[in-house]
C-alpha atoms as a PDB file:
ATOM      1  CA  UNK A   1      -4.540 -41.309  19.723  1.00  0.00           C
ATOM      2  CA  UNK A   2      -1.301 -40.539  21.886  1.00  0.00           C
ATOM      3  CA  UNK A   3       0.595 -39.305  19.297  1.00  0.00           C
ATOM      4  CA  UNK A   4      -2.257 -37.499  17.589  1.00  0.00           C
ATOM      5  CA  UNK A   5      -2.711 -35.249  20.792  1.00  0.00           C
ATOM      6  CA  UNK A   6       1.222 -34.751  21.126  1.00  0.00           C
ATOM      7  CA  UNK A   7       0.872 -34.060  17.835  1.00  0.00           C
ATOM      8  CA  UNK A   8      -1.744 -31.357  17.911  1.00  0.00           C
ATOM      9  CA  UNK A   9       0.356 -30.013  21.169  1.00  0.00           C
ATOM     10  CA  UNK A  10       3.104 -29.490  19.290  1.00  0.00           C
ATOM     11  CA  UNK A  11       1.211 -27.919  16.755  1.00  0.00           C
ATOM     12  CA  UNK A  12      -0.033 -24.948  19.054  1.00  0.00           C
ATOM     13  CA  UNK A  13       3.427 -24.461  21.095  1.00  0.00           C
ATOM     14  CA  UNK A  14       5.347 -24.030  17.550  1.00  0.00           C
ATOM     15  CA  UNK A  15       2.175 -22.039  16.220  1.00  0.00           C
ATOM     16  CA  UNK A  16       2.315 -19.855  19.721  1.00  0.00           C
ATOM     17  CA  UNK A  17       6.186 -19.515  20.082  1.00  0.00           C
ATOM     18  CA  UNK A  18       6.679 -18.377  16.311  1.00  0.00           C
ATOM     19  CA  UNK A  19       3.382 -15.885  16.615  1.00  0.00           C
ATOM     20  CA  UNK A  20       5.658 -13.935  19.272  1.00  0.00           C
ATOM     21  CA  UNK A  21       7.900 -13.375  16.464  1.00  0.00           C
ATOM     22  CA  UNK A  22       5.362 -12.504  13.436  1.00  0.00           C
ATOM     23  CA  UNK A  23       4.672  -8.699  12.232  1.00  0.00           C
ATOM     24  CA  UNK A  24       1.182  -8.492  10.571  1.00  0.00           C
ATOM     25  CA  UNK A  25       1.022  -5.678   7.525  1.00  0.00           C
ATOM     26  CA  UNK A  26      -0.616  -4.331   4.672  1.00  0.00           C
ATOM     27  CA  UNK A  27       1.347  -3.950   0.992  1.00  0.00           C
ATOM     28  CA  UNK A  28      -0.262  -2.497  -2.490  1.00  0.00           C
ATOM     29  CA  UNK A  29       1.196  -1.232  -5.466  1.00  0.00           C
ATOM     30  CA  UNK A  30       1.606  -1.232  -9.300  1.00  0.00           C
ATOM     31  CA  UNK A  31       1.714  -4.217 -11.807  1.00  0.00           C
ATOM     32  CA  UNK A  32       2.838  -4.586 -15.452  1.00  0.00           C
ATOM     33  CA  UNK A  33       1.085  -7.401 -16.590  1.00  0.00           C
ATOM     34  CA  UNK A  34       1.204  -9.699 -19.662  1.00  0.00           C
ATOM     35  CA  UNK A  35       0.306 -13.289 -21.254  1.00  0.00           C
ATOM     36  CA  UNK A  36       1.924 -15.697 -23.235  1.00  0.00           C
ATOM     37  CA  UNK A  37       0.107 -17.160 -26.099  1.00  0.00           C
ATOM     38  CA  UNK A  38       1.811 -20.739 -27.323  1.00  0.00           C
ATOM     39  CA  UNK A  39      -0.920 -21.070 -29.899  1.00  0.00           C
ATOM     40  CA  UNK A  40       0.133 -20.426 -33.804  1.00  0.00           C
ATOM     41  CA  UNK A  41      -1.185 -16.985 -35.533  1.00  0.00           C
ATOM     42  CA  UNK A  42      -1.806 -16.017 -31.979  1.00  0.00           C
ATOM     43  CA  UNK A  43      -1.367 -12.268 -31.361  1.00  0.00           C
ATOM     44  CA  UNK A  44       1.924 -10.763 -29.748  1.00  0.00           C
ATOM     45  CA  UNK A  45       0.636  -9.169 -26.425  1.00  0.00           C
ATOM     46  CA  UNK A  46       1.719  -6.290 -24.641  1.00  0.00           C
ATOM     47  CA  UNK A  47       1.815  -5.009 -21.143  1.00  0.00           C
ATOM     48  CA  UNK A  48      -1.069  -3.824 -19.305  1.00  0.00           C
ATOM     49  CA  UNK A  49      -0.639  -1.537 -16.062  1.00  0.00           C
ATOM     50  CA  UNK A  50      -2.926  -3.012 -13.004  1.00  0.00           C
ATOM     51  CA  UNK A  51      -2.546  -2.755  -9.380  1.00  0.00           C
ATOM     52  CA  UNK A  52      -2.248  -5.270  -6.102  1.00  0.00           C
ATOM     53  CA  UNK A  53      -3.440  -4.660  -2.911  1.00  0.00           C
ATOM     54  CA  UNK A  54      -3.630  -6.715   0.211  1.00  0.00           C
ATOM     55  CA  UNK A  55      -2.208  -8.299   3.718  1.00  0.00           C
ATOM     56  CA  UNK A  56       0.636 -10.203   5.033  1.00  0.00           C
ATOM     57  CA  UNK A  57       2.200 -11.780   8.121  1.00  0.00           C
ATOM     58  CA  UNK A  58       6.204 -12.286   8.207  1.00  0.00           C
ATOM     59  CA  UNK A  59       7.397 -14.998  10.600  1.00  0.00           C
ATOM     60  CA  UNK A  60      10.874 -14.696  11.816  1.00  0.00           C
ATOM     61  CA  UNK A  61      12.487 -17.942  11.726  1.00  0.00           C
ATOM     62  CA  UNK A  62      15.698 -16.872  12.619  1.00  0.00           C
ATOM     63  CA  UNK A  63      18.235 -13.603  12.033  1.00  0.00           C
ATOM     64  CA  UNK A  64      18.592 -14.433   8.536  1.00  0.00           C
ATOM     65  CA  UNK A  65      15.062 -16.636   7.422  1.00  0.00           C
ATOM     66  CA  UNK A  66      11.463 -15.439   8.157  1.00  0.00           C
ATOM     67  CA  UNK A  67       8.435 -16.616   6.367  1.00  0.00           C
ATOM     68  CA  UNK A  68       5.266 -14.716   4.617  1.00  0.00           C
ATOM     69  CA  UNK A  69       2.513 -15.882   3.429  1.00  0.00           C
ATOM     70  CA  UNK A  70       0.295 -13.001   2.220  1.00  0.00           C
ATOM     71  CA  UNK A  71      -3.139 -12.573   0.556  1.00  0.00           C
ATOM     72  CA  UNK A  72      -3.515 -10.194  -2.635  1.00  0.00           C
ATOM     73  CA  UNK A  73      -6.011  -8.453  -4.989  1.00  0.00           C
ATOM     74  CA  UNK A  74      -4.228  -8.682  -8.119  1.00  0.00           C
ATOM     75  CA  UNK A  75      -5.915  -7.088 -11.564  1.00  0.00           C
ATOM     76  CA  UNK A  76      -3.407  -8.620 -14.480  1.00  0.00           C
ATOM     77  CA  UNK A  77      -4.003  -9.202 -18.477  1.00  0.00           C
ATOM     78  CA  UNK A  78      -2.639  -8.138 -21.401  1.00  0.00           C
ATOM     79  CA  UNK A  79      -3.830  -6.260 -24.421  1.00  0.00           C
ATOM     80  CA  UNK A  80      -3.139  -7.093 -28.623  1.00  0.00           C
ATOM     81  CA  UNK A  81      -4.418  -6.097 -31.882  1.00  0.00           C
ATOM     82  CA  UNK A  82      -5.933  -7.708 -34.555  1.00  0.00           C
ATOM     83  CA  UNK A  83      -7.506  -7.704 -37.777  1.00  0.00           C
ATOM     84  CA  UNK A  84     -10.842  -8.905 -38.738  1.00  0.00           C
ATOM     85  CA  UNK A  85     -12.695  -9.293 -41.883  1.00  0.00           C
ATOM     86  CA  UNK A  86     -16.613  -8.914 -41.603  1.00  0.00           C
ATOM     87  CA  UNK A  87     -18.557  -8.804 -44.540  1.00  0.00           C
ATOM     88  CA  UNK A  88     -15.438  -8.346 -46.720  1.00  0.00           C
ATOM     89  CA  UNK A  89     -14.255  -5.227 -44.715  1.00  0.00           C
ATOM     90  CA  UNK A  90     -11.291  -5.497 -42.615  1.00  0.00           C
ATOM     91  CA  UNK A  91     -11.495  -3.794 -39.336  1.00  0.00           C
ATOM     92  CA  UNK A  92      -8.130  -3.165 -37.062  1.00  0.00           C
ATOM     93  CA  UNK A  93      -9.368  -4.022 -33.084  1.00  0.00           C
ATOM     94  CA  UNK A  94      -7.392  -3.000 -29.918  1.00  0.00           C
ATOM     95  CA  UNK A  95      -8.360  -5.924 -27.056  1.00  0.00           C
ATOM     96  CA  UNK A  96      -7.681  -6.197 -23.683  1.00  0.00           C
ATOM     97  CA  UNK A  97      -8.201  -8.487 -21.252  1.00  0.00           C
ATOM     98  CA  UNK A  98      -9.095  -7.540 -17.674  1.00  0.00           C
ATOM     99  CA  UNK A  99      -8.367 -10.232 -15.017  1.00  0.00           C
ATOM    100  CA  UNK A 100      -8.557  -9.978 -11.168  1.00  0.00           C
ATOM    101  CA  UNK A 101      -6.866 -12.551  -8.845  1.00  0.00           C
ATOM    102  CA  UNK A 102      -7.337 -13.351  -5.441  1.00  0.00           C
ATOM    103  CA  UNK A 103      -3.707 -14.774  -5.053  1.00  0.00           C
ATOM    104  CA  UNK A 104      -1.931 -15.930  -1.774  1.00  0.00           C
ATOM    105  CA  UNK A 105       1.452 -16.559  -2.510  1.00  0.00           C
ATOM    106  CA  UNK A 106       3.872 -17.799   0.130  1.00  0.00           C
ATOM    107  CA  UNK A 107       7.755 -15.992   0.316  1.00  0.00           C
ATOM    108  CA  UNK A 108      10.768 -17.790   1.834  1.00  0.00           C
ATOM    109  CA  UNK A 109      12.846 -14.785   2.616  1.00  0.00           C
ATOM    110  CA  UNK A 110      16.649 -14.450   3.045  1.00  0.00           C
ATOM    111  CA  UNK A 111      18.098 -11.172   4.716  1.00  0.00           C
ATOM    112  CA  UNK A 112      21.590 -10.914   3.190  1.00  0.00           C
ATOM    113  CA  UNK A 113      21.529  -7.742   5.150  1.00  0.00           C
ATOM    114  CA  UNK A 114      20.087  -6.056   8.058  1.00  0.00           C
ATOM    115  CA  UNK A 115      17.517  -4.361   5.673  1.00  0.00           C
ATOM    116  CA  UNK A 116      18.016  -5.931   2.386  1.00  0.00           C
ATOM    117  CA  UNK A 117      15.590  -9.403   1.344  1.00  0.00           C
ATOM    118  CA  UNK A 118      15.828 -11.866  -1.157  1.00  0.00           C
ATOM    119  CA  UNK A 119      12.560 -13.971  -1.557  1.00  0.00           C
ATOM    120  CA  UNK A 120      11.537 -16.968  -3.625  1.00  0.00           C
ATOM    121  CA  UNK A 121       8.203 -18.849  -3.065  1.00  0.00           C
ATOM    122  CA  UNK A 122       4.987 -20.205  -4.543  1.00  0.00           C
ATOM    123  CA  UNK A 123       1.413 -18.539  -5.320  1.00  0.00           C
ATOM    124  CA  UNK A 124      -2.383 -20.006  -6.043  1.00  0.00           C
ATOM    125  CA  UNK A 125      -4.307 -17.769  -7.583  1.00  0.00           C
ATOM    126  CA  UNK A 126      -8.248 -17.498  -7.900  1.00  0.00           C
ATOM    127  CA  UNK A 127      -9.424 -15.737 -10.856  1.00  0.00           C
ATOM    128  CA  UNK A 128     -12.557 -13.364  -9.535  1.00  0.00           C
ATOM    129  CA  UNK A 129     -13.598 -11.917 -12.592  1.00  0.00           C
ATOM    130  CA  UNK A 130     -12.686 -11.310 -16.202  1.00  0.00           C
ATOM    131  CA  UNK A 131     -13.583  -8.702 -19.201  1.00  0.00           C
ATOM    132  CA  UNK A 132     -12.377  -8.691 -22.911  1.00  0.00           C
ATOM    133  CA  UNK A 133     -12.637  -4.907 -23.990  1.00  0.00           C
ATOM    134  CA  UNK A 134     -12.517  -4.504 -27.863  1.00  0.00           C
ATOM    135  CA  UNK A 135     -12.248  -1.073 -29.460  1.00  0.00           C
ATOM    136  CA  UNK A 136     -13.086  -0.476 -32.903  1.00  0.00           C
ATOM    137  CA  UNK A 137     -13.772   2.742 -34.832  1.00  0.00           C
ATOM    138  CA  UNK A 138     -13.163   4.736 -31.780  1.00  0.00           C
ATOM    139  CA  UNK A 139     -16.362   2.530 -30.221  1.00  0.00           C
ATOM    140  CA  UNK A 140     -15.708  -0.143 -27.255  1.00  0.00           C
ATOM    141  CA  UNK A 141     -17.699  -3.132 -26.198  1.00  0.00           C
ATOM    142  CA  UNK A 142     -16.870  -5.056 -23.095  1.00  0.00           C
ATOM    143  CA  UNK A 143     -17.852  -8.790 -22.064  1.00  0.00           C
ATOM    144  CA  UNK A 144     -17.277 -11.229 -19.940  1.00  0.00           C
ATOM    145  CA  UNK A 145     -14.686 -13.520 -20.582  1.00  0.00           C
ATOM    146  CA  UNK A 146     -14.564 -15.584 -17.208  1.00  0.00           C
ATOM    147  CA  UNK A 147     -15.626 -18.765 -19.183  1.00  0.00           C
ATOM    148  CA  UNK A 148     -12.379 -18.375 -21.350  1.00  0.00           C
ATOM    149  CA  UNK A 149      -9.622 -18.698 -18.337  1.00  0.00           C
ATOM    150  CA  UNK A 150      -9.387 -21.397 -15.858  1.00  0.00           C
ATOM    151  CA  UNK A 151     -10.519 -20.844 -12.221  1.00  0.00           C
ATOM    152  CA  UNK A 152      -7.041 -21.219 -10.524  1.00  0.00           C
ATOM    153  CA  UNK A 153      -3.964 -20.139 -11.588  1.00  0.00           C
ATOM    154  CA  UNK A 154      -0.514 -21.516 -10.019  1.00  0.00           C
ATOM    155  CA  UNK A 155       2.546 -19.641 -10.274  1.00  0.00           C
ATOM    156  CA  UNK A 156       6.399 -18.762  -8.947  1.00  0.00           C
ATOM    157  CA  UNK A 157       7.450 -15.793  -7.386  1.00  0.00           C
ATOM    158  CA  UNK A 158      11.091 -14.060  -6.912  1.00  0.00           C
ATOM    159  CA  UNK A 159      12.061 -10.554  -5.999  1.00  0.00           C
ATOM    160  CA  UNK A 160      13.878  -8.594  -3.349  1.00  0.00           C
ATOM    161  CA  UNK A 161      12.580  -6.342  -0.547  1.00  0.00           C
ATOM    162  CA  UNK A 162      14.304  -3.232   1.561  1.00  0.00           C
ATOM    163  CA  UNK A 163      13.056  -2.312   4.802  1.00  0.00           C
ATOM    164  CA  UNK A 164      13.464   1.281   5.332  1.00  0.00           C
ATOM    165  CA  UNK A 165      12.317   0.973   8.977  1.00  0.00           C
ATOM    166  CA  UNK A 166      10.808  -1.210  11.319  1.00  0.00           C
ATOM    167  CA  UNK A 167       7.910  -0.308   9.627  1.00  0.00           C
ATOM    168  CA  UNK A 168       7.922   0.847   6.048  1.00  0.00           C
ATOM    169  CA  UNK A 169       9.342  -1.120   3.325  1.00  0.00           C
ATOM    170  CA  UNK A 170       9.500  -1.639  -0.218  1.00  0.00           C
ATOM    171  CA  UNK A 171       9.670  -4.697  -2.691  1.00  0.00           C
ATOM    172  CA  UNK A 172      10.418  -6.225  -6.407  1.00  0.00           C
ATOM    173  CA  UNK A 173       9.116  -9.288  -7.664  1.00  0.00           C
ATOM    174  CA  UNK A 174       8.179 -11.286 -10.572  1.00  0.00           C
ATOM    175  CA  UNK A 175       5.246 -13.941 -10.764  1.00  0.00           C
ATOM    176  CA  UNK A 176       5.926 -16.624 -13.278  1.00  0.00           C
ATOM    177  CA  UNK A 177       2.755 -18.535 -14.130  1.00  0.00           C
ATOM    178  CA  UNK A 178       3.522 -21.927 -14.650  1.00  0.00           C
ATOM    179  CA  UNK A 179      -0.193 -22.994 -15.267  1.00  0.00           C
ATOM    180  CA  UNK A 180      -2.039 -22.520 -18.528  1.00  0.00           C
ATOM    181  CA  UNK A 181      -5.430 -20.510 -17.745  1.00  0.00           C
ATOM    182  CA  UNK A 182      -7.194 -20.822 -20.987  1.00  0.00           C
ATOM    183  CA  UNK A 183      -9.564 -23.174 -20.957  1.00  0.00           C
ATOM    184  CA  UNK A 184      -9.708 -25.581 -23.979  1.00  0.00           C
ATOM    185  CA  UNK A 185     -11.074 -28.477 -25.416  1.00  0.00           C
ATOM    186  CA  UNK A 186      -9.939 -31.743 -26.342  1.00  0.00           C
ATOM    187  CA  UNK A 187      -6.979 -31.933 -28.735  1.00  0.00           C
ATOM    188  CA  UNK A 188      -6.231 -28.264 -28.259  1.00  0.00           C
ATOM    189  CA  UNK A 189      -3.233 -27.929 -26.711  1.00  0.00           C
ATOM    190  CA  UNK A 190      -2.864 -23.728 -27.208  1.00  0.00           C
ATOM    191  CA  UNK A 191      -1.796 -22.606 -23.502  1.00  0.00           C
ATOM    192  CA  UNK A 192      -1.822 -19.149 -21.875  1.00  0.00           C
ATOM    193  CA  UNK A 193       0.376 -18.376 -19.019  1.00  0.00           C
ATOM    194  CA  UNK A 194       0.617 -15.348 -16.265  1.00  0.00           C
ATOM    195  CA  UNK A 195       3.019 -13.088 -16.111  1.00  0.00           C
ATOM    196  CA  UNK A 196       3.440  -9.922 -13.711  1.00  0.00           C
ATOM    197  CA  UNK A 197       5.937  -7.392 -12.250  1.00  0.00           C
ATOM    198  CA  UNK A 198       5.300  -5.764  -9.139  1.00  0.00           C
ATOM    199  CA  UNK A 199       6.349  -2.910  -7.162  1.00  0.00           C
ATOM    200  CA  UNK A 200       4.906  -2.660  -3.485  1.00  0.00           C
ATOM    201  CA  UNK A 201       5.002  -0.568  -0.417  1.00  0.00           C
ATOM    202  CA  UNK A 202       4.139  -1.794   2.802  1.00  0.00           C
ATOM    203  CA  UNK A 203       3.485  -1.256   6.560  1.00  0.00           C
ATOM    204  CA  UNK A 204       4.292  -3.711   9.416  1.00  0.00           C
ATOM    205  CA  UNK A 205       2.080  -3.217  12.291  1.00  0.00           C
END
């Protein structure tokens, strides 16, 4: 129980002395979002555009390492075209689908200069919602798709950041999912994996 209790105690003096170093902010900006489809005769997807949107905290661990977990509304997808034959007629489709994350990824950052981040760190993501939009003949249909992906996504981040003040700054990164988020069944080994680039602005309190 002893140790425990130191334990706990020196939980809340690290917790306390590292809080008088943390800046609390809020970051959003654009994503270009894809897939990647393993399966055979699966279609080549492109980019969708799609936005992110949330809060962070940056612990300063010392001049040159700080910490920063953040929390993120991320909408990500990709779009493809196919053709399908109904009734002996083949019809040329344009489908996209429309996911939206609640991810929290977790940067190790490295100031190589006074302004100037590199950061490298992993993200959980929790798929919120998701829509397959098909257009054909100039007429769209949209339905839910959520049963297609997986609930949680797991991924690796790297970009860079610049601080143009104590306040504003700016960042690059790259999410590589490493989890596949299509559901299957047994003996279907097809996988779909996350991919995004990001551009963000943000604000330290």
């Amino acid at each position: 129980m002893k140790k425990i209790i130191l334990a706990a105690v020196a939980v809340l003096v690290f917790g306390f002395t590292n809080a008088q170093k943390a800046q609390f902010g809020i970051k959003g900006g654009l994503n270009v979002a894809n897939q990647i489809y393993s399966e055979d005769g699966a279609p080549s997807p492109s980019s969708i555009i799609g936005f992110h949107i949330g809060g962070f905290v940056e612990v300063k661990m010392s001049d040159k390492f700080s910490i920063q977990p953040e929390v993120l509304y991320s909408t990500q997808g990709s779009k493809f075209d196919m053709n399908v034959d109904y009734n002996g007629t083949n019809y040329n489709t344009e489908d996209v689908f429309k996911l939206s994350y609640i991810n929290i990824p977790i940067m190790f950052k490295y100031y190589a200069a006074e302004r100037f981040s590199l950061e490298a760190g992993p993200q959980i993501g929790f798929l919120t919602s998701s829509k397959l939009d098909v257009t054909v003949l100039g007429q769209s249909v949209s339905q839910n798709a959520k049963d297609l992906f997986e609930s949680v996504d797991f991924g690796l981040n790297i970009g860079a950041g610049f601080d143009f003040t104590k306040n504003f700054s700016a960042g690059v990164r790259y999410n590589f999912g490493l989890a596949n988020v299509a559901k299957t069944e047994g003996g279907d080994d097809s996988t779909v994996k996350n991919g995004v680039f990001s551009v963000s602005l943000g604000y330290k309190f």
